[in-house]
C-alpha atoms as a PDB file:
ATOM      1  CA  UNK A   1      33.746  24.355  56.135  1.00  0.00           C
ATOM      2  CA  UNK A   2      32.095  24.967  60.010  1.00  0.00           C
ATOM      3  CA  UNK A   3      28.106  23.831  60.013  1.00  0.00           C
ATOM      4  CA  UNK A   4      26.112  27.020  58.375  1.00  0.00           C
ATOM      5  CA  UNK A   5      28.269  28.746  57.209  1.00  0.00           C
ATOM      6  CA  UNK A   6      27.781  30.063  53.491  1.00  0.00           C
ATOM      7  CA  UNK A   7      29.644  31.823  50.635  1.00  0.00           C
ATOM      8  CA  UNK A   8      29.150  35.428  50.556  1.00  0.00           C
ATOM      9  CA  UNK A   9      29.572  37.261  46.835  1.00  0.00           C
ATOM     10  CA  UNK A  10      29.974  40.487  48.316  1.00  0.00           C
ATOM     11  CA  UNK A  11      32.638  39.569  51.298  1.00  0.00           C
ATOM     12  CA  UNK A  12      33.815  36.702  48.632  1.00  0.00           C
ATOM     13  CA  UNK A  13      34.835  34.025  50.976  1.00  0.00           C
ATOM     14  CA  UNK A  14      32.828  32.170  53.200  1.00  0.00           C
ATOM     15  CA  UNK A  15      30.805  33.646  56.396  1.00  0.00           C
ATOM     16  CA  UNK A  16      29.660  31.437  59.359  1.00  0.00           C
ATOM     17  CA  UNK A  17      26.382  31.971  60.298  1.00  0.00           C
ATOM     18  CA  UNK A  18      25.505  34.274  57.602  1.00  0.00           C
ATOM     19  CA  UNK A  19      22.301  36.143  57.314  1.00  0.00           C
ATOM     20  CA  UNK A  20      22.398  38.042  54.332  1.00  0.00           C
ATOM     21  CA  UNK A  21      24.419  40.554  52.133  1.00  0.00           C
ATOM     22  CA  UNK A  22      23.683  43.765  53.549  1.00  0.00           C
ATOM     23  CA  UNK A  23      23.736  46.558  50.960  1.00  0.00           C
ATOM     24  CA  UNK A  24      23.909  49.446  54.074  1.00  0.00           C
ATOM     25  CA  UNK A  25      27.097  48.640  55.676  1.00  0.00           C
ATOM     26  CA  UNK A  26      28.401  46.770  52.231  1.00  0.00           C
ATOM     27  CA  UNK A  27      29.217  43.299  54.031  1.00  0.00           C
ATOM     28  CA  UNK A  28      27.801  40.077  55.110  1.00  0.00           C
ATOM     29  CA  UNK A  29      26.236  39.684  58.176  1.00  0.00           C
ATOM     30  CA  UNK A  30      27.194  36.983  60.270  1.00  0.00           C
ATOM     31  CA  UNK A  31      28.200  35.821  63.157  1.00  0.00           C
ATOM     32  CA  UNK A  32      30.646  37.956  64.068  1.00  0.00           C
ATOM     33  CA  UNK A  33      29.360  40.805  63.128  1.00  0.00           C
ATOM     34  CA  UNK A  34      25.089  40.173  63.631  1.00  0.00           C
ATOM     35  CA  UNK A  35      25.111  42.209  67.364  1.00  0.00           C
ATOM     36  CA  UNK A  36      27.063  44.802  65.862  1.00  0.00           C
ATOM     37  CA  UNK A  37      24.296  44.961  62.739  1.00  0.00           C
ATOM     38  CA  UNK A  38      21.225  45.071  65.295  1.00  0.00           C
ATOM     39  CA  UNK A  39      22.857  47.935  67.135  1.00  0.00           C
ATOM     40  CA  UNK A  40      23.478  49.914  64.310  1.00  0.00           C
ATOM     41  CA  UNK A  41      19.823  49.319  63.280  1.00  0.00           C
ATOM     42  CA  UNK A  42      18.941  50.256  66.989  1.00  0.00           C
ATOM     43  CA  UNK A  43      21.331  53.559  67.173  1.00  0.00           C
ATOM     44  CA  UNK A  44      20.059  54.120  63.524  1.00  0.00           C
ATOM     45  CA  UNK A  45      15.745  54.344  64.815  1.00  0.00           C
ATOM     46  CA  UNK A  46      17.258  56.259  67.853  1.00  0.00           C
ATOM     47  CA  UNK A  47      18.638  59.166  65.317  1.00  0.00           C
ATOM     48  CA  UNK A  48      15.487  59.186  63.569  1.00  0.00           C
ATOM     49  CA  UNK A  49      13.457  59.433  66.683  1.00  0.00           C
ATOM     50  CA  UNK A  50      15.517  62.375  67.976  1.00  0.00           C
ATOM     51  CA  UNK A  51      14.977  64.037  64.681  1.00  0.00           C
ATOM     52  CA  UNK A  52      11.614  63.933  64.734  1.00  0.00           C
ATOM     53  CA  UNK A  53      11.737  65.279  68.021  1.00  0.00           C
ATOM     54  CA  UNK A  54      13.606  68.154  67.326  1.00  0.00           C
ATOM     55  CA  UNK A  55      11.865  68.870  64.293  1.00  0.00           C
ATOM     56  CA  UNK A  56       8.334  69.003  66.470  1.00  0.00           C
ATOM     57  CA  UNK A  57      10.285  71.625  68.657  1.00  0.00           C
ATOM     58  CA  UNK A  58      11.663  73.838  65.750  1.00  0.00           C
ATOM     59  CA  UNK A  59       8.533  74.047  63.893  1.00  0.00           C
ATOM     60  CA  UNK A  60       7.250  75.167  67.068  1.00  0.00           C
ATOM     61  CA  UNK A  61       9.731  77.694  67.676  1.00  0.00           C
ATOM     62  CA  UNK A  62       9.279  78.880  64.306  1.00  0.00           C
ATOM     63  CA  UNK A  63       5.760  79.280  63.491  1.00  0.00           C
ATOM     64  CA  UNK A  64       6.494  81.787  60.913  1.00  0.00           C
ATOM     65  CA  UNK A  65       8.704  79.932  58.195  1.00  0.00           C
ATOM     66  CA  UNK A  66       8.051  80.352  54.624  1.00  0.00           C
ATOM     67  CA  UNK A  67       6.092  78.172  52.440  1.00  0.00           C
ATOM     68  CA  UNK A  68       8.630  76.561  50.376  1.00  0.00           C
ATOM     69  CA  UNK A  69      10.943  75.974  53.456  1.00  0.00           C
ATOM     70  CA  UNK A  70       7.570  74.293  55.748  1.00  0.00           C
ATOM     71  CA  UNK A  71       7.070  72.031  51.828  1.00  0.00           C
ATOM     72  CA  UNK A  72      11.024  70.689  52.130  1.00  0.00           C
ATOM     73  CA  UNK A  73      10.814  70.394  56.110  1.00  0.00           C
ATOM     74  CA  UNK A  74       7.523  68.170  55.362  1.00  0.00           C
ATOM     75  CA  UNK A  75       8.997  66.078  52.691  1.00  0.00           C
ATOM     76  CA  UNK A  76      11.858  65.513  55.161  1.00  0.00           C
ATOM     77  CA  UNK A  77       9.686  64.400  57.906  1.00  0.00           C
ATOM     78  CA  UNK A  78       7.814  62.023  55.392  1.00  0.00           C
ATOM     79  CA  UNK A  79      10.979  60.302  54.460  1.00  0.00           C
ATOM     80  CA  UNK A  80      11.948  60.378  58.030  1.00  0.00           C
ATOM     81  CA  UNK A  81       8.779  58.518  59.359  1.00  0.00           C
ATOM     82  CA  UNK A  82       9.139  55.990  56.082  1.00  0.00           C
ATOM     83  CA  UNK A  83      12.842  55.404  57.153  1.00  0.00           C
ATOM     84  CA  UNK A  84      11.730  54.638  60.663  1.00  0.00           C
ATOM     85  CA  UNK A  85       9.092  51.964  59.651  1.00  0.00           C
ATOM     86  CA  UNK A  86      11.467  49.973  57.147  1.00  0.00           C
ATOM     87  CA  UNK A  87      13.947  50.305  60.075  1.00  0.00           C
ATOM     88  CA  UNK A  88      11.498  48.792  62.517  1.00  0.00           C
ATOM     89  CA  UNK A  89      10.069  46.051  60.754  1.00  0.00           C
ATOM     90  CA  UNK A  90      14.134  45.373  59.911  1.00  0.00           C
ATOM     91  CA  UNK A  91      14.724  45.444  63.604  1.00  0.00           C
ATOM     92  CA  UNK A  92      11.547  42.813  64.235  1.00  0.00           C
ATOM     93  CA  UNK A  93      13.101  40.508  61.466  1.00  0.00           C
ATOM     94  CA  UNK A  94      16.682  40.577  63.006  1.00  0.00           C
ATOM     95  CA  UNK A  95      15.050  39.770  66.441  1.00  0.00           C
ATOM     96  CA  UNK A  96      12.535  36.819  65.113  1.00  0.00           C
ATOM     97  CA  UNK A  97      15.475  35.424  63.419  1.00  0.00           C
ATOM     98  CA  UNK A  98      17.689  35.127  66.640  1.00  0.00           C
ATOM     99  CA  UNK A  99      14.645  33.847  69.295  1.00  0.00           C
ATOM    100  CA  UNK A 100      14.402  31.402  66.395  1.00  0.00           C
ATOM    101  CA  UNK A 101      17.710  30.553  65.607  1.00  0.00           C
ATOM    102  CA  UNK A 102      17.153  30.946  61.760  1.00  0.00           C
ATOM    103  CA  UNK A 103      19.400  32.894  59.069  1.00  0.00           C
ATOM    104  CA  UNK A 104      17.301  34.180  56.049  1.00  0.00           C
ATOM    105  CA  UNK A 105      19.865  32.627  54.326  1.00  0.00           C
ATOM    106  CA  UNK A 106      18.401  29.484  55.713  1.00  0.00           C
ATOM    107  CA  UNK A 107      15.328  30.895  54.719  1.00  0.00           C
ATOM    108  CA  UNK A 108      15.594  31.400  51.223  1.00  0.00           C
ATOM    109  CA  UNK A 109      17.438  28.261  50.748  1.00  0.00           C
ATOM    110  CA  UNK A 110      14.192  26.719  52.245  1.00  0.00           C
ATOM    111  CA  UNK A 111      11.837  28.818  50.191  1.00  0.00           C
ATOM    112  CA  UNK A 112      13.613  27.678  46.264  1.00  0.00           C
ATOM    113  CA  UNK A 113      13.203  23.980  47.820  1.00  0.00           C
ATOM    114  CA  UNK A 114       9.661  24.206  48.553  1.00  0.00           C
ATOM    115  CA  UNK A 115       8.178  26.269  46.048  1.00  0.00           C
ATOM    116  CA  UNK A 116       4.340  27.755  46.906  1.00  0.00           C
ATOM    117  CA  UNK A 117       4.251  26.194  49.950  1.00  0.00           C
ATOM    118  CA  UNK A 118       3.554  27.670  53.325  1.00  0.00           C
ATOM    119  CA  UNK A 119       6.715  27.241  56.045  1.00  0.00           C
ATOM    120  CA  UNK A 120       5.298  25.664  59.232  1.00  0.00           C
ATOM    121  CA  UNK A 121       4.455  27.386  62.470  1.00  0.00           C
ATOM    122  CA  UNK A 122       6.437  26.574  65.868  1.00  0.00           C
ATOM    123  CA  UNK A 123       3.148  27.130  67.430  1.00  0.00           C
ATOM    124  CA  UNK A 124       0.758  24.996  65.121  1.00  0.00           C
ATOM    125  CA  UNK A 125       2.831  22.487  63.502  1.00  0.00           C
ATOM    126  CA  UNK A 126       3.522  18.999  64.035  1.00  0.00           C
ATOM    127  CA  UNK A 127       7.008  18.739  65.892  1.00  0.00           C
ATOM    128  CA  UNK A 128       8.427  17.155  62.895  1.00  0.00           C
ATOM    129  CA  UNK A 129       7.725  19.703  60.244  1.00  0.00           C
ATOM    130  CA  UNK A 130       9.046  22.305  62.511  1.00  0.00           C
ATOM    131  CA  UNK A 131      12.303  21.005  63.450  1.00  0.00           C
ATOM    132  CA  UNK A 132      13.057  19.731  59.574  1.00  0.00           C
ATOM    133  CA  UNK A 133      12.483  23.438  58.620  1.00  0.00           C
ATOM    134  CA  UNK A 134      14.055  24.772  61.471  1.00  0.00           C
ATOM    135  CA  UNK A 135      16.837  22.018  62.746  1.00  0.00           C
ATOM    136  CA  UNK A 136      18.629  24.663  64.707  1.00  0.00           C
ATOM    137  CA  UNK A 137      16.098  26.109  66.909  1.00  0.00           C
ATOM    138  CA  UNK A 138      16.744  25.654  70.950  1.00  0.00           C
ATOM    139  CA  UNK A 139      14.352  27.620  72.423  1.00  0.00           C
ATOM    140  CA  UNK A 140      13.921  31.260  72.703  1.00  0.00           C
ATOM    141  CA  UNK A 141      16.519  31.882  75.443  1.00  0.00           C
ATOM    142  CA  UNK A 142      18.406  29.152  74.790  1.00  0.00           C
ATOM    143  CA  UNK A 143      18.871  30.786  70.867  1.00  0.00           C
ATOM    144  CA  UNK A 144      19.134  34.528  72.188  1.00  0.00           C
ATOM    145  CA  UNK A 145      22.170  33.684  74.387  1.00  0.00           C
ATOM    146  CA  UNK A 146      23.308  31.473  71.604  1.00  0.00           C
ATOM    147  CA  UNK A 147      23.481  35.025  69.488  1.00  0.00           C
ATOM    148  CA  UNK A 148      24.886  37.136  72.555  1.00  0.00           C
ATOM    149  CA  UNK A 149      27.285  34.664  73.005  1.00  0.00           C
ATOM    150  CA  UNK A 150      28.372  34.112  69.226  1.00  0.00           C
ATOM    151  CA  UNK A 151      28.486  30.344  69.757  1.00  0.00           C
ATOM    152  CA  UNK A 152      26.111  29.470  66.866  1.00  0.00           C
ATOM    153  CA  UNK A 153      28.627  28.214  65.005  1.00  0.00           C
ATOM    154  CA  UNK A 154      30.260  26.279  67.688  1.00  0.00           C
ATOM    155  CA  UNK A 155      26.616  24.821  68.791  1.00  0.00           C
ATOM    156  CA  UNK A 156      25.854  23.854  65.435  1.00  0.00           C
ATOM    157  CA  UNK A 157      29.197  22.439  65.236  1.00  0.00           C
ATOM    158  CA  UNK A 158      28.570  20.046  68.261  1.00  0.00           C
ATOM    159  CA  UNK A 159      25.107  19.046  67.270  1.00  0.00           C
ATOM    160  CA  UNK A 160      26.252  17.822  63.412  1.00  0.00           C
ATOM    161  CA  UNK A 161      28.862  15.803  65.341  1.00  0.00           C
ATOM    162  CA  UNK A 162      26.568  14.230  67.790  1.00  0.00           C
ATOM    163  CA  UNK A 163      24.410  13.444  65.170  1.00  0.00           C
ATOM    164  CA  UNK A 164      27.366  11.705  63.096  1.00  0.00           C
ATOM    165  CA  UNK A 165      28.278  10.169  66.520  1.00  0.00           C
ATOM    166  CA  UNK A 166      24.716   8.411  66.328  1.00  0.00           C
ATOM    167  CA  UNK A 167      24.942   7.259  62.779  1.00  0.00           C
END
């Protein structure tokens, strides 16, 4: 079993650096699929952002529509906008997981061992606390090109054997 890597139920076998189940595609995300998952999320904002626009213009255009079709073209712009807020906090998440090299996988393993308790900040934190709660974090850049790359496996890889290597 490579370092972080984690049994999926839905892909039933195990995923290297898995982020979560993700009920939209019906798959784990992971490593070799994570770029693919951000683009789709990307591509996905981009559709709703076009719609919107072309809505604006045909409502324009057609001044003149009847109640009850203006009431469903409302409704539909409604769940547009609330699509394209879940889809860019989603997009935020994806993105402050890879500058921090972090799975919420990770995450919510770290949340059922600590229990009410706050996870420390990079920013604010003693060094210690952060790098116990986040042992694979490199550095923004250093993590980003990590993901582009798909080598957080392999890095992760290297480090546990260094570490052994010490030991």
């Amino acid at each position: 079993r490579t370092p972080r890597s984690k049994y999926s139920p839905l892909s039933q076998g195990l995923v290297p650096v898995m982020d979560h189940d993700c009920a939209f595609v019906g798959c784990a995300i992971g490593e070799g699929n994570h770029r693919a998952f951000v683009l789709f999320l990307v591509s996905a904002v981009a559709c709703l952002l076009v719609f919107l626009r072309r809505a604006n213009d045909y409502m324009r255009a057609h001044p003149d529509l009847p109640d009850l079709d203006r009431r469903a073209f409302v409704v539909g712009l409604n769940i547009d906008i609330g699509l394209l807020g879940f889809l860019t906090w989603l997009i935020g998440s994806q993105i402050w997981s890879i500058e921090l090299n972090y799975t919420h996988a990770e995450l919510d393993r770290w949340s059922k061992e600590h229990p009410n308790e706050v996870p420390p900040s990079k920013w604010w934190s003693e060094k210690t606390e952060w790098s116990a709660y986040m042992p694979h974090d490199r550095g923004r850049f250093r993590n980003t090109w990590d993901w582009l790359c798909a080598q957080r496996a392999m890095v992760a890889a290297e480090r546990e054997a260094e570490q052994d290597a010490a030991s």
